[in-house]
PDB file of N, CA and C in Angstrom:
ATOM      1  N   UNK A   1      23.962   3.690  -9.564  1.00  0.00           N
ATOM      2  CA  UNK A   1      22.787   4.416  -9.134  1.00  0.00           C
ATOM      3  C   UNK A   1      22.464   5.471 -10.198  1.00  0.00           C
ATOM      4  N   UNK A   2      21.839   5.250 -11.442  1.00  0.00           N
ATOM      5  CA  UNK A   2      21.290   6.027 -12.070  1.00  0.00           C
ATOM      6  C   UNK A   2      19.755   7.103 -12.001  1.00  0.00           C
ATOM      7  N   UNK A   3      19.919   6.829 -10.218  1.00  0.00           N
ATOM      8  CA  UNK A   3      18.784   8.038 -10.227  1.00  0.00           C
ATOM      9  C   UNK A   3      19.549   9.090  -9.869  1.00  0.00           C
ATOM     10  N   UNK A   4      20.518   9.597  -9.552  1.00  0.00           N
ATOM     11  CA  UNK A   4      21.294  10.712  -9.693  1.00  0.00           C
ATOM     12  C   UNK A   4      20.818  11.370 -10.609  1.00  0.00           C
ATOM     13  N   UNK A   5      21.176  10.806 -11.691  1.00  0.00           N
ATOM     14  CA  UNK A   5      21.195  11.589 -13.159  1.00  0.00           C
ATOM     15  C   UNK A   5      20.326  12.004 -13.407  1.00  0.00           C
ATOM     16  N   UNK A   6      18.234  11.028 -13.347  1.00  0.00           N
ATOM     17  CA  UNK A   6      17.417  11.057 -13.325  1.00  0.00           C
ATOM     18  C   UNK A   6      17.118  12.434 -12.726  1.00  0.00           C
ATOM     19  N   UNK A   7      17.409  12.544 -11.468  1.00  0.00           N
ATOM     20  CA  UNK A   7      17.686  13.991 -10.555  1.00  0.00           C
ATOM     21  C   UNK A   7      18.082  15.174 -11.366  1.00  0.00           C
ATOM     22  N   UNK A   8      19.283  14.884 -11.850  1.00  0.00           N
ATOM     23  CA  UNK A   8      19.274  16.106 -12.362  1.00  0.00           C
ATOM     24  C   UNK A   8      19.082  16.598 -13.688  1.00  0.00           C
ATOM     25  N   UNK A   9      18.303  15.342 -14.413  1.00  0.00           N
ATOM     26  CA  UNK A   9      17.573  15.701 -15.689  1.00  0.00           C
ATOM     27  C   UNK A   9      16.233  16.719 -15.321  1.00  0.00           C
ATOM     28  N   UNK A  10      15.654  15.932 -14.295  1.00  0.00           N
ATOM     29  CA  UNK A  10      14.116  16.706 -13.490  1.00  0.00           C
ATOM     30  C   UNK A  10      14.756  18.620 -13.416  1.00  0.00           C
ATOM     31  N   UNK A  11      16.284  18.322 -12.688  1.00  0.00           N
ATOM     32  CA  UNK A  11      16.322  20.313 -12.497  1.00  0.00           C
ATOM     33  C   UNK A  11      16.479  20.985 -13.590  1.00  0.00           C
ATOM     34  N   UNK A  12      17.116  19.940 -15.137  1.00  0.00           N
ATOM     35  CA  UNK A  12      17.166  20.824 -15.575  1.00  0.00           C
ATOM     36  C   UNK A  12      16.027  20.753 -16.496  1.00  0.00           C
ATOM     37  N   UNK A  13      14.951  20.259 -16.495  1.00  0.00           N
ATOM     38  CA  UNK A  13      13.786  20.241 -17.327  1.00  0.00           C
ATOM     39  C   UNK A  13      12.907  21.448 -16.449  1.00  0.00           C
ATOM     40  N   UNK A  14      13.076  21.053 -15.075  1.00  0.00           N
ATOM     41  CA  UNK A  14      12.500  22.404 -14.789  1.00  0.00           C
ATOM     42  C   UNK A  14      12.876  23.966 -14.812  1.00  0.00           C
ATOM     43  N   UNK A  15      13.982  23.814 -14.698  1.00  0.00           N
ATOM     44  CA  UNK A  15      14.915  25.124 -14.809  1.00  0.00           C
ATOM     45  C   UNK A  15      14.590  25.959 -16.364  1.00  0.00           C
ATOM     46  N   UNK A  16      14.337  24.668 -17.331  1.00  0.00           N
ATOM     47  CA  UNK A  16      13.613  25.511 -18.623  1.00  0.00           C
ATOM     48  C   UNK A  16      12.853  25.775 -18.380  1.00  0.00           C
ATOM     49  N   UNK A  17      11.689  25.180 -18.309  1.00  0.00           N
ATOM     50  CA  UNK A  17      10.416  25.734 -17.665  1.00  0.00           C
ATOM     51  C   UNK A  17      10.397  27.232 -17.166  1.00  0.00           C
ATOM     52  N   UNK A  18      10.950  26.782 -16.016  1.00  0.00           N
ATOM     53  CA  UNK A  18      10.808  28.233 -15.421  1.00  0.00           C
ATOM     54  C   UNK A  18      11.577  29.380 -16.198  1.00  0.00           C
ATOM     55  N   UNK A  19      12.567  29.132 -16.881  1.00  0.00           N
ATOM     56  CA  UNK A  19      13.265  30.208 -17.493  1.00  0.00           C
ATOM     57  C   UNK A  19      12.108  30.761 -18.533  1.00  0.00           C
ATOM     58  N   UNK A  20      11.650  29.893 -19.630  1.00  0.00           N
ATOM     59  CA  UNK A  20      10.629  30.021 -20.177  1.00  0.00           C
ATOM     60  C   UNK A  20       9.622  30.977 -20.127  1.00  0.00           C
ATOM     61  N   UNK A  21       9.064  30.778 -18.902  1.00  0.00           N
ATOM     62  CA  UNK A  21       7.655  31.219 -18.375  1.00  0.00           C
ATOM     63  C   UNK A  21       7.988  32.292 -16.993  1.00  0.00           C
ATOM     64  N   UNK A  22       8.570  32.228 -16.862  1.00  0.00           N
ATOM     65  CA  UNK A  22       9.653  33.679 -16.063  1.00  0.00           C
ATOM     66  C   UNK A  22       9.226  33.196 -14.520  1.00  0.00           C
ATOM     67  N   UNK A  23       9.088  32.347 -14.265  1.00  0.00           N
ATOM     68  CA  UNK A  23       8.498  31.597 -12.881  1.00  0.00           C
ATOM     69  C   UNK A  23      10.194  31.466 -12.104  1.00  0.00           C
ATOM     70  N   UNK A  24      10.169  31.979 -10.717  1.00  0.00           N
ATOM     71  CA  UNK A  24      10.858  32.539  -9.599  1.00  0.00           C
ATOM     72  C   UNK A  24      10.767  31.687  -8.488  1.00  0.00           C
ATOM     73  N   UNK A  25      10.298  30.825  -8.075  1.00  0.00           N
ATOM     74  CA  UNK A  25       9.835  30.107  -7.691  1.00  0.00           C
ATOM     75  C   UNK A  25       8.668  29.051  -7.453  1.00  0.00           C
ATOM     76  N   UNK A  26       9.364  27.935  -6.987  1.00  0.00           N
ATOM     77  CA  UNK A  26       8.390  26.565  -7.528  1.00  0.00           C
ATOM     78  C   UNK A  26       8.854  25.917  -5.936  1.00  0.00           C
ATOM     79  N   UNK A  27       7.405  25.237  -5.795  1.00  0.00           N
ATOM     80  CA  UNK A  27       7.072  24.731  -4.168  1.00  0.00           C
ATOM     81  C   UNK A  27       7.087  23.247  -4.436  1.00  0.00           C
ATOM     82  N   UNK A  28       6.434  22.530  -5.370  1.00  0.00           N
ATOM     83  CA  UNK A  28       6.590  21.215  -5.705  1.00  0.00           C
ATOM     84  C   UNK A  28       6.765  20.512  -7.051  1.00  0.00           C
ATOM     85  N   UNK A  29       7.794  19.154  -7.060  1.00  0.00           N
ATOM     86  CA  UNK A  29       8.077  18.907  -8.527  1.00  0.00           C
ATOM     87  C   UNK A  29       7.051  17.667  -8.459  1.00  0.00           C
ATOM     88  N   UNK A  30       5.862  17.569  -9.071  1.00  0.00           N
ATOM     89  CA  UNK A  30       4.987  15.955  -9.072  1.00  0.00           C
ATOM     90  C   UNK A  30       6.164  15.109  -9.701  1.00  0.00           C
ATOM     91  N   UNK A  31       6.282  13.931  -9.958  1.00  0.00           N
ATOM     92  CA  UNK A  31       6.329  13.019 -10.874  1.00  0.00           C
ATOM     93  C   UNK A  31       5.914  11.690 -10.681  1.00  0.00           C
ATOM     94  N   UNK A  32       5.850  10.878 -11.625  1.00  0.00           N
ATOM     95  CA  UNK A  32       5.047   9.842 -11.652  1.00  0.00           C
ATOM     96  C   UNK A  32       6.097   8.725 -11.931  1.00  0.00           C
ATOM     97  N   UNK A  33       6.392   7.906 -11.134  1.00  0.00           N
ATOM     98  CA  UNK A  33       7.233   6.704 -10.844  1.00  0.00           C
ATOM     99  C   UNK A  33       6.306   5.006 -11.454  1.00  0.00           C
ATOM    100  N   UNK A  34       6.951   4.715 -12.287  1.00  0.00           N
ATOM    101  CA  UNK A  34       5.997   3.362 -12.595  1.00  0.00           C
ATOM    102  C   UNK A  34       7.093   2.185 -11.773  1.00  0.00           C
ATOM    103  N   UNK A  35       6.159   1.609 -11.157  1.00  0.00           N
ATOM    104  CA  UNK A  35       6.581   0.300 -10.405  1.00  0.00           C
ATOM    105  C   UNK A  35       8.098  -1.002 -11.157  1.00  0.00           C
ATOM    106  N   UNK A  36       7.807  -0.855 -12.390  1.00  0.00           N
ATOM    107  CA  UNK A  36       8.542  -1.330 -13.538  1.00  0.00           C
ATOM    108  C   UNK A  36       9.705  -0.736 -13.914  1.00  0.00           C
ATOM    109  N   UNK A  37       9.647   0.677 -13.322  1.00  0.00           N
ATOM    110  CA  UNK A  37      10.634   1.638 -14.619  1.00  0.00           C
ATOM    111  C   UNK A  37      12.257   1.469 -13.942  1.00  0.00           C
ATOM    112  N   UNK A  38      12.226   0.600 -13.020  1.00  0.00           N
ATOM    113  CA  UNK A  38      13.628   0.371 -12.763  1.00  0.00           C
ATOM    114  C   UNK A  38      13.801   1.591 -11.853  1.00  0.00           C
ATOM    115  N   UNK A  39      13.410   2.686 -11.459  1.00  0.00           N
ATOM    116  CA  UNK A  39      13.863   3.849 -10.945  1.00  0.00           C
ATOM    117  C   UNK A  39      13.604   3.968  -9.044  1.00  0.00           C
ATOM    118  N   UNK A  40      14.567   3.633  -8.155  1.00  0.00           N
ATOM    119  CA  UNK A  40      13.906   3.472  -6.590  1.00  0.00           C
ATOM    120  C   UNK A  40      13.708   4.862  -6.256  1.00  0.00           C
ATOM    121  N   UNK A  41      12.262   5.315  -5.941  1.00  0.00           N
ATOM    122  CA  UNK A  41      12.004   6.179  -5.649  1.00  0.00           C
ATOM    123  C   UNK A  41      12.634   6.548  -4.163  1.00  0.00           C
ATOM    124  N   UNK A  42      12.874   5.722  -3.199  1.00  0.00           N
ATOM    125  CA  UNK A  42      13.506   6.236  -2.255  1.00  0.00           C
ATOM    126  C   UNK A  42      14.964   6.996  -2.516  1.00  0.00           C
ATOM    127  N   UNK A  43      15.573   6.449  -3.235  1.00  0.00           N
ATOM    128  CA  UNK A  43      16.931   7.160  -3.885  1.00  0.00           C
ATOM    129  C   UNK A  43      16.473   8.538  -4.848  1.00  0.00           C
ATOM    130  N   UNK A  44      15.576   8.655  -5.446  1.00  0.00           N
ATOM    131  CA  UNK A  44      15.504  10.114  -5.904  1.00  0.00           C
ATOM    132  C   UNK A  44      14.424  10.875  -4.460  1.00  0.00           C
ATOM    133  N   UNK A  45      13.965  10.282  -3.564  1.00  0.00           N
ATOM    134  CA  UNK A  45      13.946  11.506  -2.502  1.00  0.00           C
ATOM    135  C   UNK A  45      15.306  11.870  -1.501  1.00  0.00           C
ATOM    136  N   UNK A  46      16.376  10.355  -1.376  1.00  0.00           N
ATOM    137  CA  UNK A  46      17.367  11.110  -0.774  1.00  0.00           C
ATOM    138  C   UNK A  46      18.597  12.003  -1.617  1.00  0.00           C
ATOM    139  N   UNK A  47      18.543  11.833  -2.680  1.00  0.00           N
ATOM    140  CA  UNK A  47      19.167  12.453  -3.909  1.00  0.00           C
ATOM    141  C   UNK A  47      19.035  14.209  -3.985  1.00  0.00           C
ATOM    142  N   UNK A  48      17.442  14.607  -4.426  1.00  0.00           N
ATOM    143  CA  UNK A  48      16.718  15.716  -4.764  1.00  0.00           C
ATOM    144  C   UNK A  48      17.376  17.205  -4.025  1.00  0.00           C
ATOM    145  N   UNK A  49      17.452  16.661  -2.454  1.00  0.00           N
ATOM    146  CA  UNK A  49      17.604  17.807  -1.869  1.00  0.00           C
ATOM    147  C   UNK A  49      19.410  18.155  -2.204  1.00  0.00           C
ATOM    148  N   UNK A  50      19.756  16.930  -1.946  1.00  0.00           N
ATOM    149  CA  UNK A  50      21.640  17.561  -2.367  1.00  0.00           C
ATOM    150  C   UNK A  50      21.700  18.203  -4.131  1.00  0.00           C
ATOM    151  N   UNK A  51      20.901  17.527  -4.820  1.00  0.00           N
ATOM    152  CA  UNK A  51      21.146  17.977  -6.609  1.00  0.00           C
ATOM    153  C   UNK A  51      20.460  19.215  -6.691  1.00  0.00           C
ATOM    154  N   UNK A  52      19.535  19.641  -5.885  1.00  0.00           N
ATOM    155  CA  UNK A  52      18.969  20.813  -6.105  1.00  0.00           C
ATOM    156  C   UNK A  52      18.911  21.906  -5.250  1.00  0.00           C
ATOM    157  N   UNK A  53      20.281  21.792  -4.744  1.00  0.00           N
ATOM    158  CA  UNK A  53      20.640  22.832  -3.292  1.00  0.00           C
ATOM    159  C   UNK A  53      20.723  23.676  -3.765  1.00  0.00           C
ATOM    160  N   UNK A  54      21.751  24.263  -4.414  1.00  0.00           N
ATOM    161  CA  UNK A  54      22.463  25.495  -5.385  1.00  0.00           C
ATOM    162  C   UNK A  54      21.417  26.220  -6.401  1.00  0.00           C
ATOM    163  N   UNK A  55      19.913  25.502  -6.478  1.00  0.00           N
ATOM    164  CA  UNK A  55      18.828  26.262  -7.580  1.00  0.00           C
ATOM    165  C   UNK A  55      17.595  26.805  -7.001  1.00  0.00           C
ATOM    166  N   UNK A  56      17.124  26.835  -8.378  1.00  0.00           N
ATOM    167  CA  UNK A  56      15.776  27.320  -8.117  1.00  0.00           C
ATOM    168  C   UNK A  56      14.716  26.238  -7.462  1.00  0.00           C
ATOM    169  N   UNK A  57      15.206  25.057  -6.847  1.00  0.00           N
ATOM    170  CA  UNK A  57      14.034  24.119  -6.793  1.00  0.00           C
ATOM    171  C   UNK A  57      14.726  23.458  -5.157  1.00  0.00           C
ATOM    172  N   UNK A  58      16.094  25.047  -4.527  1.00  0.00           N
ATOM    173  CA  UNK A  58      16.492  23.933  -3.227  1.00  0.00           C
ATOM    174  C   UNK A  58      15.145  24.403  -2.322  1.00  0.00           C
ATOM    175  N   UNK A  59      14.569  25.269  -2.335  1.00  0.00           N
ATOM    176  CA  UNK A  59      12.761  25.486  -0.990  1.00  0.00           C
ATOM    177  C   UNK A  59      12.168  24.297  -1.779  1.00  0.00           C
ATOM    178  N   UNK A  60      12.026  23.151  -2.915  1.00  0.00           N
ATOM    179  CA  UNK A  60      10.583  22.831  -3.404  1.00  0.00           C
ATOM    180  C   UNK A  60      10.712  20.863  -2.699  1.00  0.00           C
ATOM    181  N   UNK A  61      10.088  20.821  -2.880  1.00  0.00           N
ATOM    182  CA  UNK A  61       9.232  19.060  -2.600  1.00  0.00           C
ATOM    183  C   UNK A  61       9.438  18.631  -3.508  1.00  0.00           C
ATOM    184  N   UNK A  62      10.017  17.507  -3.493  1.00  0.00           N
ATOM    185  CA  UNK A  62       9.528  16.171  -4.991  1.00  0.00           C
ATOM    186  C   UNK A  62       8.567  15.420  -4.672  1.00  0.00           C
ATOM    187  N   UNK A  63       7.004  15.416  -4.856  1.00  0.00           N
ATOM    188  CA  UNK A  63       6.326  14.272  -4.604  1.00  0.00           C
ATOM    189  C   UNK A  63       6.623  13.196  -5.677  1.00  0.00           C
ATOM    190  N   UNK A  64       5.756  11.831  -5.748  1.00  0.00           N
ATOM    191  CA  UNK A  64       6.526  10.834  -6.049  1.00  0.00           C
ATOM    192  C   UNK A  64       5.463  10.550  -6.054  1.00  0.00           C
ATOM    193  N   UNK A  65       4.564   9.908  -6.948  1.00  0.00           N
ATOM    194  CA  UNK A  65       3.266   8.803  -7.266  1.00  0.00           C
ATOM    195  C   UNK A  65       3.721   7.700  -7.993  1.00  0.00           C
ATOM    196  N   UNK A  66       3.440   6.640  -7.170  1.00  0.00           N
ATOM    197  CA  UNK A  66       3.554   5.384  -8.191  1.00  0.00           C
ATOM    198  C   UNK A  66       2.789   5.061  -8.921  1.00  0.00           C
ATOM    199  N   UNK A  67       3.263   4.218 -10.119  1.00  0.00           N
ATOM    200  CA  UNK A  67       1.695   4.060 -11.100  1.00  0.00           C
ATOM    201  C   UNK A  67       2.170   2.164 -10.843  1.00  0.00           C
ATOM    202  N   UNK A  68       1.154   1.614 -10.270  1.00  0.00           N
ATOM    203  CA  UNK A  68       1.351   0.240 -10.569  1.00  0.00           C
ATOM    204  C   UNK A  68       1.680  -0.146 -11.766  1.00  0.00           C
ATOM    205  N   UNK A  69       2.300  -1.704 -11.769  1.00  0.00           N
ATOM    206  CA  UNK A  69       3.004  -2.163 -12.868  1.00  0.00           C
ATOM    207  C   UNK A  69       1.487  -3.236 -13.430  1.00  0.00           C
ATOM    208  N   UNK A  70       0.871  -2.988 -14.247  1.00  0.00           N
ATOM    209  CA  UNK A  70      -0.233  -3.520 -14.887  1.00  0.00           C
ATOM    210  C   UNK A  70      -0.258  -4.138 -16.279  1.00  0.00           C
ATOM    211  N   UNK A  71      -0.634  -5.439 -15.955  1.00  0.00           N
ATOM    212  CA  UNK A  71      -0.434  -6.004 -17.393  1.00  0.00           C
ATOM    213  C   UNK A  71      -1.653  -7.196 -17.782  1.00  0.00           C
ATOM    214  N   UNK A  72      -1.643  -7.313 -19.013  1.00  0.00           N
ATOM    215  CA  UNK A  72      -2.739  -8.350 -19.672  1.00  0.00           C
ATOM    216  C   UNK A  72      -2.736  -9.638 -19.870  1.00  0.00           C
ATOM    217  N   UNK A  73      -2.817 -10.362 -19.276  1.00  0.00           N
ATOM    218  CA  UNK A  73      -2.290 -12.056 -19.634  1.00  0.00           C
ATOM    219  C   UNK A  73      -2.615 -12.160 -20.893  1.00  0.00           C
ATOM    220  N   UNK A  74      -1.404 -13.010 -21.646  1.00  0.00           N
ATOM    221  CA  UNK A  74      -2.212 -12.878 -23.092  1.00  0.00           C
ATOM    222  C   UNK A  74      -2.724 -14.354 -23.283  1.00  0.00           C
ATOM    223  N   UNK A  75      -2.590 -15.403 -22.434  1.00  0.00           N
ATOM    224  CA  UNK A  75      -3.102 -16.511 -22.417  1.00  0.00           C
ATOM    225  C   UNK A  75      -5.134 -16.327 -22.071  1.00  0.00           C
ATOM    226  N   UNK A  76      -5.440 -15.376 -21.168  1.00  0.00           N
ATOM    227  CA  UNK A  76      -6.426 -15.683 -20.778  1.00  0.00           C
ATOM    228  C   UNK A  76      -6.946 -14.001 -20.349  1.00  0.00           C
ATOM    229  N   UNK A  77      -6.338 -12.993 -21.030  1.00  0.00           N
ATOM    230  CA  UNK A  77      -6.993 -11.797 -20.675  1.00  0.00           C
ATOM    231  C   UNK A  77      -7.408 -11.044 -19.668  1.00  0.00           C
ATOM    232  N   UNK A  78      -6.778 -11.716 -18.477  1.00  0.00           N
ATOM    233  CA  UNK A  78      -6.351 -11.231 -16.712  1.00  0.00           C
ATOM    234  C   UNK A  78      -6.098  -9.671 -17.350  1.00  0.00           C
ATOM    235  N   UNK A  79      -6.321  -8.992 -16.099  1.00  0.00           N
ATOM    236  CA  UNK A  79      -5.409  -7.480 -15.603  1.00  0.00           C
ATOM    237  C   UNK A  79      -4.913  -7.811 -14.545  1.00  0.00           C
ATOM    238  N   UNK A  80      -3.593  -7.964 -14.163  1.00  0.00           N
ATOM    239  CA  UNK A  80      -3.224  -7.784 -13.027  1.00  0.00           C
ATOM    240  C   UNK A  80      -1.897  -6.943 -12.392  1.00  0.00           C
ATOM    241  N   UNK A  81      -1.735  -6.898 -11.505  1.00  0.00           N
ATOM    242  CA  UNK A  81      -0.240  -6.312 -11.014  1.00  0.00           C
ATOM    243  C   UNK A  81       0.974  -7.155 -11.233  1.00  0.00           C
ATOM    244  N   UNK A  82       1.448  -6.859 -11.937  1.00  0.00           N
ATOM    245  CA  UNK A  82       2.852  -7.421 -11.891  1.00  0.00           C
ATOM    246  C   UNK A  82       3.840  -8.320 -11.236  1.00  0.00           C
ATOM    247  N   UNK A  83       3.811  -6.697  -9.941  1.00  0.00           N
ATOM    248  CA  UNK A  83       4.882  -7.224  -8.949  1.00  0.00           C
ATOM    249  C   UNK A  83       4.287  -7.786  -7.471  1.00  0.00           C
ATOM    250  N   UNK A  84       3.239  -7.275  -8.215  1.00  0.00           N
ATOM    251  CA  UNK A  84       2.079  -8.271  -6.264  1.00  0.00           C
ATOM    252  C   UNK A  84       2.310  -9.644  -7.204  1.00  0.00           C
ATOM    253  N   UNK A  85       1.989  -9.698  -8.306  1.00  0.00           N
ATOM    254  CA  UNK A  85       1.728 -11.154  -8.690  1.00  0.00           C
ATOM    255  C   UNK A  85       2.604 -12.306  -9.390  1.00  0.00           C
ATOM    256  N   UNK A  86       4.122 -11.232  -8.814  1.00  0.00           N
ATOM    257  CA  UNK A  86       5.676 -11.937  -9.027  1.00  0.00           C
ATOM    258  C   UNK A  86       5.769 -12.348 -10.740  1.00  0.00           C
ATOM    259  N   UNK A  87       4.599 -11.430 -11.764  1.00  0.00           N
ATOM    260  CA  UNK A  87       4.722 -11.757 -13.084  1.00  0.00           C
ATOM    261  C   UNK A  87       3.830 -12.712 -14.067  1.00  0.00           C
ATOM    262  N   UNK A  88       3.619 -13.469 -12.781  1.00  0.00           N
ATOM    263  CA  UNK A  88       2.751 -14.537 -13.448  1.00  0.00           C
ATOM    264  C   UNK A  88       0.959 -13.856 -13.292  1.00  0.00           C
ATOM    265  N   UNK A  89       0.121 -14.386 -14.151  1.00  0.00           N
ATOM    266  CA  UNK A  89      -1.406 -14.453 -14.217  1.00  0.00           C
ATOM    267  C   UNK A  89      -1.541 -15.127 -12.728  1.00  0.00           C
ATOM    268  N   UNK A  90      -2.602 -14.247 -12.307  1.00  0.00           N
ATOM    269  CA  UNK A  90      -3.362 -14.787 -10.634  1.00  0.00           C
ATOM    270  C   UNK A  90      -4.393 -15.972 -11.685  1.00  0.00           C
ATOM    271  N   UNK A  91      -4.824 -15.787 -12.484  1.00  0.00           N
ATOM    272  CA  UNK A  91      -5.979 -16.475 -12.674  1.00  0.00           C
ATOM    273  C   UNK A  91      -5.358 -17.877 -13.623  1.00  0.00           C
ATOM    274  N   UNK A  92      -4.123 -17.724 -14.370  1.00  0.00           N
ATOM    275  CA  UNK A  92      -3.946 -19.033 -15.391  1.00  0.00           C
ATOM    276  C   UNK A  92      -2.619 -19.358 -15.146  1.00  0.00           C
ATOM    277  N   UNK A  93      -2.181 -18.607 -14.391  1.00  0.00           N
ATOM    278  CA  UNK A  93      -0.543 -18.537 -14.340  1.00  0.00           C
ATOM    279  C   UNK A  93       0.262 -18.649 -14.875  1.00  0.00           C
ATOM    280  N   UNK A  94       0.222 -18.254 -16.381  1.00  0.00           N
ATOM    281  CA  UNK A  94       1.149 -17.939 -17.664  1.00  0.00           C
ATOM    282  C   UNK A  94       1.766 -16.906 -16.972  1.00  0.00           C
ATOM    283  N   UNK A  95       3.134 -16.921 -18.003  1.00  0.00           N
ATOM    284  CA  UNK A  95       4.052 -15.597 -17.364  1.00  0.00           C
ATOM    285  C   UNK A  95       4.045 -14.753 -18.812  1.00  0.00           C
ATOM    286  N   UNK A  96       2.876 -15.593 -19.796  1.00  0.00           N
ATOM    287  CA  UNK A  96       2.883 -14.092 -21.211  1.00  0.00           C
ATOM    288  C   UNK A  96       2.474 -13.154 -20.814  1.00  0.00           C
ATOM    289  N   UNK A  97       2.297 -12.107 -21.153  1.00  0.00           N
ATOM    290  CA  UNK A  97       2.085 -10.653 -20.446  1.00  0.00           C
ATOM    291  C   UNK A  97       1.932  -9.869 -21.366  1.00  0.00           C
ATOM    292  N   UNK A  98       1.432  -8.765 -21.959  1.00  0.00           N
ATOM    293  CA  UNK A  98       1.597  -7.249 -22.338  1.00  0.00           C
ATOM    294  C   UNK A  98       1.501  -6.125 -21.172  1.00  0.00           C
ATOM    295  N   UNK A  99       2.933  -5.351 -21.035  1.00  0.00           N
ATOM    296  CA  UNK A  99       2.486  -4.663 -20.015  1.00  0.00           C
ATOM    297  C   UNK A  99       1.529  -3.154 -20.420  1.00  0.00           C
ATOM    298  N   UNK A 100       0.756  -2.971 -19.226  1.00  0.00           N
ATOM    299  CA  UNK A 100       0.175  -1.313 -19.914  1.00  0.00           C
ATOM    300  C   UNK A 100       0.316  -0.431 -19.346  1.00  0.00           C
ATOM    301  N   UNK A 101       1.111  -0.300 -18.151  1.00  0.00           N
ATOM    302  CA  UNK A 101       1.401   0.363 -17.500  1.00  0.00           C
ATOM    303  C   UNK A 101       2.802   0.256 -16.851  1.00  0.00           C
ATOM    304  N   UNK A 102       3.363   1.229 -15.832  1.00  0.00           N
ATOM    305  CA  UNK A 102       4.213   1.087 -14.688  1.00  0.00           C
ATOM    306  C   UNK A 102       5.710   1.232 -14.979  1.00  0.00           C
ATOM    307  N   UNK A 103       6.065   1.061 -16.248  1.00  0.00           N
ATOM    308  CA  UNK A 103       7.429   1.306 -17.038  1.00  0.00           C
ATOM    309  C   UNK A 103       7.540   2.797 -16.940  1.00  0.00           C
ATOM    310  N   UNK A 104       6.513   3.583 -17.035  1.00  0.00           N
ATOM    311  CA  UNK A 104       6.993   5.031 -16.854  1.00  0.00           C
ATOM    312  C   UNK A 104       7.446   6.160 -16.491  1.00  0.00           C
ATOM    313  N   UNK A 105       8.128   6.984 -16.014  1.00  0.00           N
ATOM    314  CA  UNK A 105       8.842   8.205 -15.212  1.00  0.00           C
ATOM    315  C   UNK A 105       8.847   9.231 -16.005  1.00  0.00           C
ATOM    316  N   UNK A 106       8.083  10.382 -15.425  1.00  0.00           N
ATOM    317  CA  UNK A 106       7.653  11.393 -15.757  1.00  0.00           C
ATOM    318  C   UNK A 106       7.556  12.645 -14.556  1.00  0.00           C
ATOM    319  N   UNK A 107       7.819  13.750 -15.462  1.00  0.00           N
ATOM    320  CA  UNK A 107       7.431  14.940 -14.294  1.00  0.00           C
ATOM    321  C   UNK A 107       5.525  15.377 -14.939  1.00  0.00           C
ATOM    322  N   UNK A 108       5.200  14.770 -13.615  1.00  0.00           N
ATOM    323  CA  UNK A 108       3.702  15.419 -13.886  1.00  0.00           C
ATOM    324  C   UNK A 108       2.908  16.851 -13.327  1.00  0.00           C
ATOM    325  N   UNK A 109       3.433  17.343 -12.560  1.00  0.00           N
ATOM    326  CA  UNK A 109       3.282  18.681 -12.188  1.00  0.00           C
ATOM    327  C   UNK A 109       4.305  19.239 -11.888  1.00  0.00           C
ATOM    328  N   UNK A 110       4.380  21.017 -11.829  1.00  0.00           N
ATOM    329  CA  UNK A 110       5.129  21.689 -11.724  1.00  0.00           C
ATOM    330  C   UNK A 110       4.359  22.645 -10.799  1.00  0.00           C
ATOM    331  N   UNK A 111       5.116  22.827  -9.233  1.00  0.00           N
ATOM    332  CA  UNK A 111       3.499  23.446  -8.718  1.00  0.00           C
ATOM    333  C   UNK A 111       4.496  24.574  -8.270  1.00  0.00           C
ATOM    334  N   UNK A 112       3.818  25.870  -8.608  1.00  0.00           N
ATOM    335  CA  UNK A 112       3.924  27.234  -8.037  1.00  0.00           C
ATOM    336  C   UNK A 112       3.416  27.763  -7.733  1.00  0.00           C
ATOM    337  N   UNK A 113       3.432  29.351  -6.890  1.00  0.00           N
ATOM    338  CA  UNK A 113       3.191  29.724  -5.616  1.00  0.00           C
ATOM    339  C   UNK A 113       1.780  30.473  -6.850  1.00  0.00           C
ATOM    340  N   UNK A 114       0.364  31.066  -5.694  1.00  0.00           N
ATOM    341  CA  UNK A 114      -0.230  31.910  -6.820  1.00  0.00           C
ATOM    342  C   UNK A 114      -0.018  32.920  -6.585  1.00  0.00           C
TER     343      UNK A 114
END
């Protein structure tokens, strides 16, 4: 289960942050989950609250946005979803692909109090 770690890369990326910018408290961590990136978002919401008890982020929320897994048939120039479409083109059903999305995990907001 390597979203542990994932977990506590997020506290301590925020923990700079806030050290940084002299911020005392923080209410929500965004990040952006791609469908692809291997990462189960249900395991970094039951994770979050035990890795970030002891800090500055045990009052805050992890929201969690998925970014669909989106890719280009390269046979025939489809966009489609990935994992709705088990990989293959809906329209030619090649399994060539470029993906352009959904591989990614990121912290996209850092939300504090005003």
């Amino acid at each position: 289960m390597h979203e542990i770690g994932i977990v506590r890369q997020i506290l301590r990326t925020v923990e700079s942050f806030a050290e940084k910018n002299g911020v005392e408290d923080i209410r929500e961590v965004v990040v952006d989950c791609g469908e692809l990136s291997l990462v189960i978002p249900k395991y970094l919401e039951e994770l979050y609250p035990v890795v970030v008890k002891d800090s500055i982020l045990k009052d805050s929320k992890l929201v969690i946005n998925i970014v669909p897994g989106m890719a280009e048939c390269d046979a025939c120039d489809e966009i489609f979803n990935v994992v709705e479409h088990k990989g293959y083109c809906p329209n030619c059903g090649s399994f060539d692909k470029t993906i352009l999305s959904g591989k990614e995990f990121a912290i996209r907001e850092i939300v504090v109090p005003a």
